[in-house]
PDB file of N, CA and C in Angstrom:
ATOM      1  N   UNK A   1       3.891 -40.608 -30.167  1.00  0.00           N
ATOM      2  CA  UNK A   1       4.371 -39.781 -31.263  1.00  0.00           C
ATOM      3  C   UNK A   1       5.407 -38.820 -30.712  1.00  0.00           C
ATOM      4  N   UNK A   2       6.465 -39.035 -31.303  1.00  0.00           N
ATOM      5  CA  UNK A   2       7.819 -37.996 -30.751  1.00  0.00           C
ATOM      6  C   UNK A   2       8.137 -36.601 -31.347  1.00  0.00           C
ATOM      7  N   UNK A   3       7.259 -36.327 -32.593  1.00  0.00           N
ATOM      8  CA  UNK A   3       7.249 -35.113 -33.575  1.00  0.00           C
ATOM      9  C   UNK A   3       6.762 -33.837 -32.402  1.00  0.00           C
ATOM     10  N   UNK A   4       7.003 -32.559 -32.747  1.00  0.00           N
ATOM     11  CA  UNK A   4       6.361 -31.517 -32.091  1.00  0.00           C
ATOM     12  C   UNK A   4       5.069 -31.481 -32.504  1.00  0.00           C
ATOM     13  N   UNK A   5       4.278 -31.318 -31.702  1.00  0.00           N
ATOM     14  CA  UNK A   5       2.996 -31.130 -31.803  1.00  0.00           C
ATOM     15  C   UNK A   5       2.563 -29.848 -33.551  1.00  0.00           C
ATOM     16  N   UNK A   6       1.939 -30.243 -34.271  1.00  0.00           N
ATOM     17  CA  UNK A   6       1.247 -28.757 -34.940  1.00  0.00           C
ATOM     18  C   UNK A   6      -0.069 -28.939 -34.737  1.00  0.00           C
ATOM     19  N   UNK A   7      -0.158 -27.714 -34.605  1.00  0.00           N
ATOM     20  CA  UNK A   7      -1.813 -27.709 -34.610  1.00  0.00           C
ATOM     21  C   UNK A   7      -2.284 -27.655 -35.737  1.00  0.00           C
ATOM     22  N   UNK A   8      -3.656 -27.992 -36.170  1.00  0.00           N
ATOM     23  CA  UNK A   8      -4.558 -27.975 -37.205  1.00  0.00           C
ATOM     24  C   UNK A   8      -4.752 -26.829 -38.010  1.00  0.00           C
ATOM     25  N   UNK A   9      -5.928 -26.593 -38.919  1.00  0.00           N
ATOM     26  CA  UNK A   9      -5.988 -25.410 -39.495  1.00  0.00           C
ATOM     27  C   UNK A   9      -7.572 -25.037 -38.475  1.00  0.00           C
ATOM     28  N   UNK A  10      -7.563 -23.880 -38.296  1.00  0.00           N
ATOM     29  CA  UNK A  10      -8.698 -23.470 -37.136  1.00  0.00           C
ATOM     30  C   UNK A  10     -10.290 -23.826 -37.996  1.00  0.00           C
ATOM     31  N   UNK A  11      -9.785 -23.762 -39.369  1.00  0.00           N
ATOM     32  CA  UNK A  11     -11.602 -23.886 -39.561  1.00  0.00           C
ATOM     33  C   UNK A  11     -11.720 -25.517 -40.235  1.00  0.00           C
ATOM     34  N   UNK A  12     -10.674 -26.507 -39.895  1.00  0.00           N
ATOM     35  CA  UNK A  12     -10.701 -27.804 -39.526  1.00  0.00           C
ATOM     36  C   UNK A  12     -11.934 -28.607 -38.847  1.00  0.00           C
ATOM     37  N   UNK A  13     -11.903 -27.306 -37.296  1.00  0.00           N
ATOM     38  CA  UNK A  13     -12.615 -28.511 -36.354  1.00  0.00           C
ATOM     39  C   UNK A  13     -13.842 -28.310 -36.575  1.00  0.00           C
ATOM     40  N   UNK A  14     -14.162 -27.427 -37.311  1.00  0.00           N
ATOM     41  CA  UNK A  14     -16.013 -27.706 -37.917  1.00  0.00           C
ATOM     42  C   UNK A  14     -16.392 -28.918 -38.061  1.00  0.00           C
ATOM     43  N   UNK A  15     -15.508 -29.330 -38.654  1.00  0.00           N
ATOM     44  CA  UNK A  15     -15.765 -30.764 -39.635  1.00  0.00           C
ATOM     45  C   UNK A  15     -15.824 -31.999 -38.093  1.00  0.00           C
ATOM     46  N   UNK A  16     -14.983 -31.469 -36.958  1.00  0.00           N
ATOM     47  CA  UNK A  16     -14.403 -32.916 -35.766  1.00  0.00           C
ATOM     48  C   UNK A  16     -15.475 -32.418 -35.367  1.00  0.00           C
ATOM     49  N   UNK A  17     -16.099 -31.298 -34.870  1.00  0.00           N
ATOM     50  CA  UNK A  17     -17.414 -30.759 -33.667  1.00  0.00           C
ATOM     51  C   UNK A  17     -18.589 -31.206 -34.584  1.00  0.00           C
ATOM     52  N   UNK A  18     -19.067 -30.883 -36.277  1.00  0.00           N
ATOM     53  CA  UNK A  18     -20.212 -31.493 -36.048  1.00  0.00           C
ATOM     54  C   UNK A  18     -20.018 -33.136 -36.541  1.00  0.00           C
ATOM     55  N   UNK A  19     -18.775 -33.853 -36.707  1.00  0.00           N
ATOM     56  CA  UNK A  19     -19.571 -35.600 -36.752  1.00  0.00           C
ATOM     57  C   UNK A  19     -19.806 -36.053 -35.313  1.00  0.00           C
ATOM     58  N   UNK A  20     -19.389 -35.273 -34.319  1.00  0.00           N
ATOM     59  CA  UNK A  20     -19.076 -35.349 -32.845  1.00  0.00           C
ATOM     60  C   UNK A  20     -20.867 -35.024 -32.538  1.00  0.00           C
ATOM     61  N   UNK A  21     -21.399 -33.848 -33.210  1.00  0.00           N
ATOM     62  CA  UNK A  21     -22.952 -33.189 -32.619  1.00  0.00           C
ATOM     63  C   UNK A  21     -23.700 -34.087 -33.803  1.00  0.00           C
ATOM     64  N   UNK A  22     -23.200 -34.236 -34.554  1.00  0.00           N
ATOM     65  CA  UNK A  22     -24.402 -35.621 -35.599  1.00  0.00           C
ATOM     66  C   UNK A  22     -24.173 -36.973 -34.995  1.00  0.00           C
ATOM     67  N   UNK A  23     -23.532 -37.516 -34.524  1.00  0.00           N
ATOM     68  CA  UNK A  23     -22.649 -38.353 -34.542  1.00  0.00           C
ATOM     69  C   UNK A  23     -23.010 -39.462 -35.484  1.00  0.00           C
ATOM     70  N   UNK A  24     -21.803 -39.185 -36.241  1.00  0.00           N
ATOM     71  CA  UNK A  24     -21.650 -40.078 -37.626  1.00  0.00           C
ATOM     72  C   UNK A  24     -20.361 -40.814 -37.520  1.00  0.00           C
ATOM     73  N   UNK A  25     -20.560 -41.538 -38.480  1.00  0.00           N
ATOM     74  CA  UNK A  25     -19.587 -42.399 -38.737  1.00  0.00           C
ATOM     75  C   UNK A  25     -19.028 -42.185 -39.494  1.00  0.00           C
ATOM     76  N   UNK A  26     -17.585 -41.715 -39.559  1.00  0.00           N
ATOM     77  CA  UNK A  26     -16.928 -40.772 -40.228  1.00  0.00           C
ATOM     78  C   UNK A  26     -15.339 -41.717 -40.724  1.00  0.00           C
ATOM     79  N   UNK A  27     -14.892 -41.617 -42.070  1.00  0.00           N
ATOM     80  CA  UNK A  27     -13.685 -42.237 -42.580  1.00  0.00           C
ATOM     81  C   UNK A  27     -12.252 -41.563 -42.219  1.00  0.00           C
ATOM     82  N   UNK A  28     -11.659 -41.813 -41.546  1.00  0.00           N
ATOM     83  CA  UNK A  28     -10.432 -40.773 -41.425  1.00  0.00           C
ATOM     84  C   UNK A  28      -9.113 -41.489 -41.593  1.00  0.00           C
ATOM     85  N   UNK A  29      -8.222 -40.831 -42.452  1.00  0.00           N
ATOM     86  CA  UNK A  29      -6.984 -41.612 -42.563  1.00  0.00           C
ATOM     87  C   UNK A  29      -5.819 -41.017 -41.515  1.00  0.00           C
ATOM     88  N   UNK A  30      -5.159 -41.498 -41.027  1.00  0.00           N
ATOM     89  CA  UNK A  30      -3.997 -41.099 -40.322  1.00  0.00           C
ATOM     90  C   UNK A  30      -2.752 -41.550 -40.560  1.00  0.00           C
ATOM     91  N   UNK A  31      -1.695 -40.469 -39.952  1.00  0.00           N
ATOM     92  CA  UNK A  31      -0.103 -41.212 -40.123  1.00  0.00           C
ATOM     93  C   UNK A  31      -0.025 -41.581 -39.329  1.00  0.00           C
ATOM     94  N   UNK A  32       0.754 -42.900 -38.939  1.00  0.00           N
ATOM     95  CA  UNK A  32       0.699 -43.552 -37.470  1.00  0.00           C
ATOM     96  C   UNK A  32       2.653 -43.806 -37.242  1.00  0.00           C
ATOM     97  N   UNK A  33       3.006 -43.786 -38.419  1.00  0.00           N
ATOM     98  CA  UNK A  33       4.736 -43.891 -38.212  1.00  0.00           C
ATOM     99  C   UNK A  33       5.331 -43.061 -39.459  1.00  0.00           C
ATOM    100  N   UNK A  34       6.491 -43.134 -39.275  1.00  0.00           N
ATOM    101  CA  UNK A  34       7.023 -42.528 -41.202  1.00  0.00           C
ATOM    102  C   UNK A  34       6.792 -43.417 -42.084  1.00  0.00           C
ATOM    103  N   UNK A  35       5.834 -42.467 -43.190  1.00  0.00           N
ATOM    104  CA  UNK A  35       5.947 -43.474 -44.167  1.00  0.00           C
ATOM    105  C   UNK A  35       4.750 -44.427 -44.028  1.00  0.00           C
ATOM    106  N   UNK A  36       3.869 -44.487 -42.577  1.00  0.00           N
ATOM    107  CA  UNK A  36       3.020 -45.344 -43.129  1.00  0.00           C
ATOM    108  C   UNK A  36       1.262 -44.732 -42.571  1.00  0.00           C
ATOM    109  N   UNK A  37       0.283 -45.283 -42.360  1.00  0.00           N
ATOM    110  CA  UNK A  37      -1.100 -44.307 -42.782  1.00  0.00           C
ATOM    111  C   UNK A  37      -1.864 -45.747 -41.938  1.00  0.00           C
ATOM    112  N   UNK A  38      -3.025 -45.170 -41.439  1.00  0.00           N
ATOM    113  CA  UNK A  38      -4.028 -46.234 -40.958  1.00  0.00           C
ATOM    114  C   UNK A  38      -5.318 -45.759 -41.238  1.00  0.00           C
ATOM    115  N   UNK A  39      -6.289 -46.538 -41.792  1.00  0.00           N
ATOM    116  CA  UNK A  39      -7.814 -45.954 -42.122  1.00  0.00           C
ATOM    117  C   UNK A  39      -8.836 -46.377 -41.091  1.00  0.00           C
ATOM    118  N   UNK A  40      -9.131 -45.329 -40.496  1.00  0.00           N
ATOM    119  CA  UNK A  40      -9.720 -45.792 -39.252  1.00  0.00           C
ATOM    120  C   UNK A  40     -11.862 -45.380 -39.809  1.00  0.00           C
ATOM    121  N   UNK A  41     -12.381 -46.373 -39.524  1.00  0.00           N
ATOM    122  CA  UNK A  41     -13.929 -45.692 -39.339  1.00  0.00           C
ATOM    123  C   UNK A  41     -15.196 -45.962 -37.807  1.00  0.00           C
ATOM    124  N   UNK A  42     -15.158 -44.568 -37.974  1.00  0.00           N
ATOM    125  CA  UNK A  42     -15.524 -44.867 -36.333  1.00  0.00           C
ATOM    126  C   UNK A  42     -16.458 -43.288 -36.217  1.00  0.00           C
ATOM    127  N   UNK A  43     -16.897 -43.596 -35.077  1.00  0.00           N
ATOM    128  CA  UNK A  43     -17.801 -42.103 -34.792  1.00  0.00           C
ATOM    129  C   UNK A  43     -16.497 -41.486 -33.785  1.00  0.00           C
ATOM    130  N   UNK A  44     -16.546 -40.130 -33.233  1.00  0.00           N
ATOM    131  CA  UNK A  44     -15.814 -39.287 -32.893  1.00  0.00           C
ATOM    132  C   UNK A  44     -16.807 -39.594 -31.201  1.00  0.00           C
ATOM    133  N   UNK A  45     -16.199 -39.053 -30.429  1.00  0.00           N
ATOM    134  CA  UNK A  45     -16.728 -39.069 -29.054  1.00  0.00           C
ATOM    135  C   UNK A  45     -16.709 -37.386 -28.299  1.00  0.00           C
ATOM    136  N   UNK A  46     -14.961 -36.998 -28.791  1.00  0.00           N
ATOM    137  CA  UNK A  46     -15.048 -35.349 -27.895  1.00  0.00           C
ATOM    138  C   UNK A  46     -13.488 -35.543 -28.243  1.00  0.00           C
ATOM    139  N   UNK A  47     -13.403 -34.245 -28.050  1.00  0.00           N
ATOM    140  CA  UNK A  47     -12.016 -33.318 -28.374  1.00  0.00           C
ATOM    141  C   UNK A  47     -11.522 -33.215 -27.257  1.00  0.00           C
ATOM    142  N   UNK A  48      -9.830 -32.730 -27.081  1.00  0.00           N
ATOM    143  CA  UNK A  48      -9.796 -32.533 -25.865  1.00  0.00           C
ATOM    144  C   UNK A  48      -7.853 -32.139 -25.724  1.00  0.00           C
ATOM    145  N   UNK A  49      -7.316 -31.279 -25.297  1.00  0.00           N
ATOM    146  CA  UNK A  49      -5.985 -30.662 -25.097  1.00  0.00           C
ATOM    147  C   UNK A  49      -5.356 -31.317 -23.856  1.00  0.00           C
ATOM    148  N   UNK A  50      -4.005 -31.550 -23.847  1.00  0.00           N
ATOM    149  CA  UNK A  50      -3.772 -32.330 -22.555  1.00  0.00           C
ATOM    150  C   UNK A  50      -1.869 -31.855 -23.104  1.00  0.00           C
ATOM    151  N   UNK A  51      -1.913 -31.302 -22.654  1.00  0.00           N
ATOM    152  CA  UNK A  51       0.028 -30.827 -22.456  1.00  0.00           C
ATOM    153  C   UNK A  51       0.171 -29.697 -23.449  1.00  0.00           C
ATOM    154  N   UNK A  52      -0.628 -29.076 -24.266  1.00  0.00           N
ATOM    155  CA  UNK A  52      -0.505 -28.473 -25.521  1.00  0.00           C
ATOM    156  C   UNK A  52      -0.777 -28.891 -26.957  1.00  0.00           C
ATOM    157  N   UNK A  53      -1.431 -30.174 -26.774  1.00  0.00           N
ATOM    158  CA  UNK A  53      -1.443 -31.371 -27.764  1.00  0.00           C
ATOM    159  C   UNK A  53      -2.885 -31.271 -27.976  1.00  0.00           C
ATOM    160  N   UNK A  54      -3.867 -31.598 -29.157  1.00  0.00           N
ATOM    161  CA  UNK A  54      -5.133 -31.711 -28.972  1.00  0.00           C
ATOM    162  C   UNK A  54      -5.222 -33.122 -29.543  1.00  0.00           C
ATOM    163  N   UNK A  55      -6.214 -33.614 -28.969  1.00  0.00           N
ATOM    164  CA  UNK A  55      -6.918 -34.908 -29.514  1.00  0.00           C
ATOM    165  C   UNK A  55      -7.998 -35.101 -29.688  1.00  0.00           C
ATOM    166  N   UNK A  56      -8.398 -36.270 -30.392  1.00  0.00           N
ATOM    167  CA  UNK A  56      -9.593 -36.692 -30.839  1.00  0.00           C
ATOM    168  C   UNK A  56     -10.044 -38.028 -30.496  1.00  0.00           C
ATOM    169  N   UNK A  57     -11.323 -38.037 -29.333  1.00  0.00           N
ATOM    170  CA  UNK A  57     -11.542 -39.490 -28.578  1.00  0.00           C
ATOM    171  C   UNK A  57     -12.695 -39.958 -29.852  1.00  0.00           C
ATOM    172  N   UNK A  58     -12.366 -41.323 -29.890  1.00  0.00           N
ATOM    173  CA  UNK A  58     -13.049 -42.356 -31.091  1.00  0.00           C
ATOM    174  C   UNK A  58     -14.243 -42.806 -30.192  1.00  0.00           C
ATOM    175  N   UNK A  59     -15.346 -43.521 -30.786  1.00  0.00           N
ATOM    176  CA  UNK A  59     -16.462 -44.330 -30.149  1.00  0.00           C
ATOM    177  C   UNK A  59     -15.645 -45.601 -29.328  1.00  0.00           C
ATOM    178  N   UNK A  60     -14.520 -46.108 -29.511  1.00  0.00           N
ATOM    179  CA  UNK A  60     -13.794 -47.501 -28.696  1.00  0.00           C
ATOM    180  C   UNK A  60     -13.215 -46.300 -28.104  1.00  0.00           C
ATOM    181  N   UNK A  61     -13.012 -45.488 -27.098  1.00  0.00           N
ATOM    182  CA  UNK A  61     -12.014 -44.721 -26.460  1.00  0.00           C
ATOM    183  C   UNK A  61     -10.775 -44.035 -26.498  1.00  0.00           C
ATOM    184  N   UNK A  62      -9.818 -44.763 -28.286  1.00  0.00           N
ATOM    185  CA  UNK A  62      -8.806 -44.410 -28.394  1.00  0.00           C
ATOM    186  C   UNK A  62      -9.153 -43.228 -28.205  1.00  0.00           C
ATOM    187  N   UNK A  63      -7.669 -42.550 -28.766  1.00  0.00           N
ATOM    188  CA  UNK A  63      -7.354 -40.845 -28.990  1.00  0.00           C
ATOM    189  C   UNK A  63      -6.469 -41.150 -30.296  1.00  0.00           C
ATOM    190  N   UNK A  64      -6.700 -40.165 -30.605  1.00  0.00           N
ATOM    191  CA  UNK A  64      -5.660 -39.616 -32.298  1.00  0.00           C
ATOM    192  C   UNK A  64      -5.157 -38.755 -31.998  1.00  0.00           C
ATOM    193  N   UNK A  65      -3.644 -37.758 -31.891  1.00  0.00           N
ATOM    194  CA  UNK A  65      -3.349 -36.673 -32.013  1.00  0.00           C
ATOM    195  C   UNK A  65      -4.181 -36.122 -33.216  1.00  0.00           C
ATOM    196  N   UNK A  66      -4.561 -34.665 -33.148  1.00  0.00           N
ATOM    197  CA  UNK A  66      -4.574 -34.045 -34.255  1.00  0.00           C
ATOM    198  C   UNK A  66      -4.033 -33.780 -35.786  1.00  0.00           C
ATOM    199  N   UNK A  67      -2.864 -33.513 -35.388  1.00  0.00           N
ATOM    200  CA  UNK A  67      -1.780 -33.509 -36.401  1.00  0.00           C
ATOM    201  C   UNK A  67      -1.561 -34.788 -36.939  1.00  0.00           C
ATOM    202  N   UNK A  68      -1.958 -35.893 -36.517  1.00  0.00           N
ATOM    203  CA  UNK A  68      -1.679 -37.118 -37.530  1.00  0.00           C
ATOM    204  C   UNK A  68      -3.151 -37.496 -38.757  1.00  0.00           C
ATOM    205  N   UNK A  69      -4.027 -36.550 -38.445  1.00  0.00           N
ATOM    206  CA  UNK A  69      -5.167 -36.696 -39.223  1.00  0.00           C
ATOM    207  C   UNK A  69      -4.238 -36.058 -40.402  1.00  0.00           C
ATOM    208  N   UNK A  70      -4.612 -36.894 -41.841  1.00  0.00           N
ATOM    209  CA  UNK A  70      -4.443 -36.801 -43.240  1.00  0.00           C
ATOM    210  C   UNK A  70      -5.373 -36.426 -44.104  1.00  0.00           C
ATOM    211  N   UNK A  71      -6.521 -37.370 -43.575  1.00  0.00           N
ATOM    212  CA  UNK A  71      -8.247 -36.956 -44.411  1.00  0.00           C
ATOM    213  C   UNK A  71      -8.810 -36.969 -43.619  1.00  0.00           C
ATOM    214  N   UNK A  72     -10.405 -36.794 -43.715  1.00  0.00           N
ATOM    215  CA  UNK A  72     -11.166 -36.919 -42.466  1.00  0.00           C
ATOM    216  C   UNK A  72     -12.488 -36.817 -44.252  1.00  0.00           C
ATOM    217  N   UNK A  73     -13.269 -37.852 -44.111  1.00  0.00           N
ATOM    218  CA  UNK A  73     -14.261 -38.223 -45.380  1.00  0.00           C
ATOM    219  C   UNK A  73     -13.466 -37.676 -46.700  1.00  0.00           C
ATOM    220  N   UNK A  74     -12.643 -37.823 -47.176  1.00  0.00           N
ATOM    221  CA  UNK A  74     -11.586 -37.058 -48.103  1.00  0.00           C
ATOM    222  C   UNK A  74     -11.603 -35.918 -47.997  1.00  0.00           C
ATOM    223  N   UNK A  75     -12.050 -35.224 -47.105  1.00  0.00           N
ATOM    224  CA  UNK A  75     -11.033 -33.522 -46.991  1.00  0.00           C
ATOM    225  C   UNK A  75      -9.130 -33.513 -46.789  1.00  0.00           C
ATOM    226  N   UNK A  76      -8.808 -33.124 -47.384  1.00  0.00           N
ATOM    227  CA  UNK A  76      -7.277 -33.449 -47.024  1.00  0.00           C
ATOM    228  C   UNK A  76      -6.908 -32.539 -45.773  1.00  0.00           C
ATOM    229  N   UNK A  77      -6.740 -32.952 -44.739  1.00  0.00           N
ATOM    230  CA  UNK A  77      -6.418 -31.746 -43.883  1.00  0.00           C
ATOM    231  C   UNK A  77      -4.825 -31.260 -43.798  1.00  0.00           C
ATOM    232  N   UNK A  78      -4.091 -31.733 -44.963  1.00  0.00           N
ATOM    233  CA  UNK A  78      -2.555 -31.121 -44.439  1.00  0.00           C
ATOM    234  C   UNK A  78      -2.515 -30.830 -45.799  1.00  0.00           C
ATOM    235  N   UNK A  79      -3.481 -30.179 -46.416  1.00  0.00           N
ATOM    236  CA  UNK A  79      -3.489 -29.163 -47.389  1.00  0.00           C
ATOM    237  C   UNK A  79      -3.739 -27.799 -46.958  1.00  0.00           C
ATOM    238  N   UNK A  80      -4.415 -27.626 -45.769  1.00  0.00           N
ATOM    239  CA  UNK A  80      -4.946 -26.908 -45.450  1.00  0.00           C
ATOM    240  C   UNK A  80      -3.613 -25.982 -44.532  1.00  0.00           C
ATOM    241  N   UNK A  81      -3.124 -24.688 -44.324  1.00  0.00           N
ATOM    242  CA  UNK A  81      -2.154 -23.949 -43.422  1.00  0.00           C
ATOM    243  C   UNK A  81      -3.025 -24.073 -41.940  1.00  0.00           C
ATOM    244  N   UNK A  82      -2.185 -23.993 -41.289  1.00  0.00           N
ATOM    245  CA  UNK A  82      -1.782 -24.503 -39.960  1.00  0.00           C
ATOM    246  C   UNK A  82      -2.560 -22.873 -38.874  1.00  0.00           C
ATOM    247  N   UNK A  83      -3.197 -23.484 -38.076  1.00  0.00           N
ATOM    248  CA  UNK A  83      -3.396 -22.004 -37.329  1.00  0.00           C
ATOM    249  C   UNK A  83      -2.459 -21.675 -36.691  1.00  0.00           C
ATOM    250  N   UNK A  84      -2.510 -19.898 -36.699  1.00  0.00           N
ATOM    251  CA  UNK A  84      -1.350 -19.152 -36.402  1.00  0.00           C
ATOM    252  C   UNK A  84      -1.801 -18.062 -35.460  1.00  0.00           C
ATOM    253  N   UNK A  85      -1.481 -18.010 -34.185  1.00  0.00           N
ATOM    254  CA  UNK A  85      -1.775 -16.948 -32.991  1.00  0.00           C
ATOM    255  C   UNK A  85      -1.009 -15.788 -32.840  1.00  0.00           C
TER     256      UNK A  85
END
């Protein structure tokens, strides 16, 4: 992904920490290019920052940037404002 990183909205990762401490199997949609979306279902594994970037490790090992999450069980997360330090 070549976009600048944004970060999430801070009271977001409630929702990534507990399917991560339940571990559930959770629906999440993502943007994966312009213009197009992938529906991924999978349990979450652990979070994790690596250059300024945060991610999200899946039960198969991928990673998701943050910022490409769209829904997560239909919460819309890019309805939500962006945390601000």
């Amino acid at each position: 992904m070549d976009k600048i990183y944004q970060p999430i909205n801070c009271s977001l990762y409630d929702y990534l920490e507990a399917a991560i401490t339940k571990n559930e199997t959770v629906q999440l949609l993502i943007s994966v290019q312009e213009e197009k979306e992938q529906e991924i279902i999978s349990k979450f594994k652990d979070l994790f920052t690596k250059k300024g970037e945060e991610f999200l490790v899946l039960e198969n090992g991928s990673t998701i940037r943050l910022d490409q999450i769209l829904f997560l069980n239909g919460i819309n997360f890019k309805a939500q404002n962006y945390c601000s330090f």
